[in-house]
N, C-alpha and C. Protein backbone atom coordinates (compact mmCIF):
# COMPACT_ATOMS: atom_id res chain seq x y z
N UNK A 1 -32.50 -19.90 -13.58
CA UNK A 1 -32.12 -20.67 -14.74
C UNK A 1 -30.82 -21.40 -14.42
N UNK A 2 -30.62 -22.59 -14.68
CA UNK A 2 -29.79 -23.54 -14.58
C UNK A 2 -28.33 -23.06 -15.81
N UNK A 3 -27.03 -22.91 -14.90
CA UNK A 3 -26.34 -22.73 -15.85
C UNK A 3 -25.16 -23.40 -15.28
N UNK A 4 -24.43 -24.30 -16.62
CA UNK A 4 -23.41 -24.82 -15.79
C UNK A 4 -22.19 -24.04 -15.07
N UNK A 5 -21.64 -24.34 -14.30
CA UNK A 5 -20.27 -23.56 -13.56
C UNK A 5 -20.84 -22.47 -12.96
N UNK A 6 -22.31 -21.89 -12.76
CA UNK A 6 -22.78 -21.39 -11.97
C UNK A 6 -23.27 -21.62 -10.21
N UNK A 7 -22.61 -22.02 -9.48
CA UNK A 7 -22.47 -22.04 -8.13
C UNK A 7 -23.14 -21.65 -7.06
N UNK A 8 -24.26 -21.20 -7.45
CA UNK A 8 -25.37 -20.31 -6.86
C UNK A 8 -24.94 -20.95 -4.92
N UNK A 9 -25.07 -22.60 -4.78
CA UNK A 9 -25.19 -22.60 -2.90
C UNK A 9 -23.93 -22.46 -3.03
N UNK A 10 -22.45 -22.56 -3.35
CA UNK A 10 -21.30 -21.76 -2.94
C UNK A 10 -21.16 -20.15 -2.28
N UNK A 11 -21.95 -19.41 -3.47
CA UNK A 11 -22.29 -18.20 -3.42
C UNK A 11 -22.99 -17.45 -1.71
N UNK A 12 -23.88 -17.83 -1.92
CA UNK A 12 -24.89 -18.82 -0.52
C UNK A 12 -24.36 -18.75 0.49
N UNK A 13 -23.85 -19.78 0.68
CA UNK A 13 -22.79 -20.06 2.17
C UNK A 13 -21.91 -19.02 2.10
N UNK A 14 -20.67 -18.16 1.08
CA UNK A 14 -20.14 -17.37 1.36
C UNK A 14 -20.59 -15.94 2.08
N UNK A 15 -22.08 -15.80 1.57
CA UNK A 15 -22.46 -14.37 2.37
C UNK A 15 -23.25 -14.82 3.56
N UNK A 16 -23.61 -16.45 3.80
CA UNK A 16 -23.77 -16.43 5.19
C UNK A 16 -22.71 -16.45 6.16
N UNK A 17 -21.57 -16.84 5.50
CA UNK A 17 -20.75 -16.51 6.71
C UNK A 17 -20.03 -14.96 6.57
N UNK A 18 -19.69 -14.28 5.85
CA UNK A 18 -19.57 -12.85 6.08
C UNK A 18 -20.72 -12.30 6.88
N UNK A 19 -22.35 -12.87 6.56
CA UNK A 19 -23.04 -12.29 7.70
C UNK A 19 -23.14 -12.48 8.71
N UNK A 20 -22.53 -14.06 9.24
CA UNK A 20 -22.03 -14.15 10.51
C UNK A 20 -21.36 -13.50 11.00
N UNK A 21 -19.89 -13.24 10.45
CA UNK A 21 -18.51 -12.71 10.55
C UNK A 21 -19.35 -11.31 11.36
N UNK A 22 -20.13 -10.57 10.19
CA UNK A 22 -20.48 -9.33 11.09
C UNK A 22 -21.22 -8.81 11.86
N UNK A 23 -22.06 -10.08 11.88
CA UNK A 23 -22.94 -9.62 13.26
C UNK A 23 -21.46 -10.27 14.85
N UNK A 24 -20.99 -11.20 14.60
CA UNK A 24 -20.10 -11.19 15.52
C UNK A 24 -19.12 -10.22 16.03
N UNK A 25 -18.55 -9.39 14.93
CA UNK A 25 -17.81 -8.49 15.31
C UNK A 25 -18.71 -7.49 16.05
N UNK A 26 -20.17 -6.77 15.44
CA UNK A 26 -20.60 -6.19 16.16
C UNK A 26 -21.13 -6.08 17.30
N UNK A 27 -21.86 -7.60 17.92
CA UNK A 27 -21.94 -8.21 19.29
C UNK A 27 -20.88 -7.83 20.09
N UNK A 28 -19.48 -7.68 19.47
CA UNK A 28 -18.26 -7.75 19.72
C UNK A 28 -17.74 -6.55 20.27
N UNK A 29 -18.46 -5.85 19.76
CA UNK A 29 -17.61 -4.07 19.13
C UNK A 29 -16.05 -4.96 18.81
N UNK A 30 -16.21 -5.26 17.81
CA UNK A 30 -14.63 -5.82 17.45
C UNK A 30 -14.86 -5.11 15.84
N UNK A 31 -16.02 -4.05 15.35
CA UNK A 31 -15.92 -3.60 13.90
C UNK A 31 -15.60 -2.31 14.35
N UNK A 32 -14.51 -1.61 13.18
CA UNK A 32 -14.22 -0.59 13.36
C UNK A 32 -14.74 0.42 12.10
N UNK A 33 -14.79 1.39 11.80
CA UNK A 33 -15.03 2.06 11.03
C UNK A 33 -14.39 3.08 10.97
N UNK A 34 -13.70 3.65 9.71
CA UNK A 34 -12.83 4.44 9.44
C UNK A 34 -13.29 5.39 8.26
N UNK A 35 -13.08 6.92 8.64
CA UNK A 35 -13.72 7.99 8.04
C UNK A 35 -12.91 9.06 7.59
N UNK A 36 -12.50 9.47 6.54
CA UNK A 36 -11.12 10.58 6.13
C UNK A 36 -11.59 11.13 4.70
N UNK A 37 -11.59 12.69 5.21
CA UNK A 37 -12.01 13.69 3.90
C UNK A 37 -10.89 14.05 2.56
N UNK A 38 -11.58 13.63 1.75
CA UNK A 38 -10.60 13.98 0.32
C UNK A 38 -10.83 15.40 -0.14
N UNK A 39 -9.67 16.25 -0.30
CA UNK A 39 -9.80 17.83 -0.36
C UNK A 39 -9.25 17.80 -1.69
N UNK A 40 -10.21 19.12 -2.67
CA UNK A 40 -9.35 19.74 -4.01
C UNK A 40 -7.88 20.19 -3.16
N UNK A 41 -6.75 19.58 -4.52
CA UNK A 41 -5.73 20.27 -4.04
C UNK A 41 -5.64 21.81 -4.00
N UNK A 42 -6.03 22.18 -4.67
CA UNK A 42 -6.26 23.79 -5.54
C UNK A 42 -6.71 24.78 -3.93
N UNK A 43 -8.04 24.45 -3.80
CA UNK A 43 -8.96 25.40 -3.07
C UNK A 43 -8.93 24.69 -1.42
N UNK A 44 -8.76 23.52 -1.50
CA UNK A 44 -8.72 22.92 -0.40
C UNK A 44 -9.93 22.49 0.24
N UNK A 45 -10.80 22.71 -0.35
CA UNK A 45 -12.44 22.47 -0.38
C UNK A 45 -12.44 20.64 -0.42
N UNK A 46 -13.67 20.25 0.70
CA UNK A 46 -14.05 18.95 1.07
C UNK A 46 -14.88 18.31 -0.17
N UNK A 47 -13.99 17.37 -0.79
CA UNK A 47 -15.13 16.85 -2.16
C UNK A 47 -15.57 15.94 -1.74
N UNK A 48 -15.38 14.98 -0.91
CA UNK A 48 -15.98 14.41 -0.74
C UNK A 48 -15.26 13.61 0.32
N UNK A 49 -16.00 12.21 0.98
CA UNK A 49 -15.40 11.40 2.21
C UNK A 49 -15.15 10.08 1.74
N UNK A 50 -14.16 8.77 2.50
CA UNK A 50 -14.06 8.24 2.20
C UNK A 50 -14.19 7.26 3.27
N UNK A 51 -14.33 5.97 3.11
CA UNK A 51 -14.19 5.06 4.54
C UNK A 51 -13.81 3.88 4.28
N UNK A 52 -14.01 3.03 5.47
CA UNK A 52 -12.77 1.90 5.45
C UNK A 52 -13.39 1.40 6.72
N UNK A 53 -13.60 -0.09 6.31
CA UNK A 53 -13.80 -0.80 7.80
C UNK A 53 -13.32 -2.39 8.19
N UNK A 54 -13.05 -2.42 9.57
CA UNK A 54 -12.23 -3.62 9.62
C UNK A 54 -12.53 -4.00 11.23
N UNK A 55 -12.30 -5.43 11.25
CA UNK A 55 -12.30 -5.72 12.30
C UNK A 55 -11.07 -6.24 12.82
N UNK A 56 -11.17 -5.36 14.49
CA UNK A 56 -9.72 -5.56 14.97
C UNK A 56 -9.29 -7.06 15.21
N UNK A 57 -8.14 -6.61 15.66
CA UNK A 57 -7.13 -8.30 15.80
C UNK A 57 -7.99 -9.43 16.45
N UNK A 58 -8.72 -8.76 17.43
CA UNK A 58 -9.05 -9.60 18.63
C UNK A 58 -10.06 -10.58 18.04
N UNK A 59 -10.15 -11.77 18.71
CA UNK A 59 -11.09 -12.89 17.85
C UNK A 59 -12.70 -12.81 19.01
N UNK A 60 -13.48 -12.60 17.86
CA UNK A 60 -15.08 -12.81 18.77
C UNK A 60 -15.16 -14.17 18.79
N UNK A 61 -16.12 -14.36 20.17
CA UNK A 61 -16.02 -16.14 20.73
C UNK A 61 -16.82 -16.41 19.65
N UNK A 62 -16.83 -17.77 19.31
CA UNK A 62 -17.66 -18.64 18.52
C UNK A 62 -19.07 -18.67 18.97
N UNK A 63 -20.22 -18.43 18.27
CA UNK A 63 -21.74 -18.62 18.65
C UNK A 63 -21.90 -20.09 19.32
């Protein structure tokens, strides 16, 4: 459905290039992934995990 100020090929192009972005880093190994357990303070028991991912400094060549 047609709505104004709705942007749909903006939208579009933005997750084609994040899906560029990450298949490059991974061609790359330039993605990192980051993994760290959140503990009750109390019992000290693992509630659960958390993560975090990024790609390092280094620039992947252009396709």
């Amino acid at each position: 459905m047609y709505r104004p100020g709705n942007n749909t090929a903006k939208l579009m192009v933005e997750r084609l290039i994040w899906n560029d972005r990450i298949a490059r880093a991974l061609d790359n190994g330039l993605l990192q992934l980051h993994f760290w357990g959140i503990y009750h303070a109390g019992s000290g028991e693992l509630a659960h995990w958390k993560h975090w991912s990024a790609c390092t400094t280094r620039t992947a060549p252009a396709s």
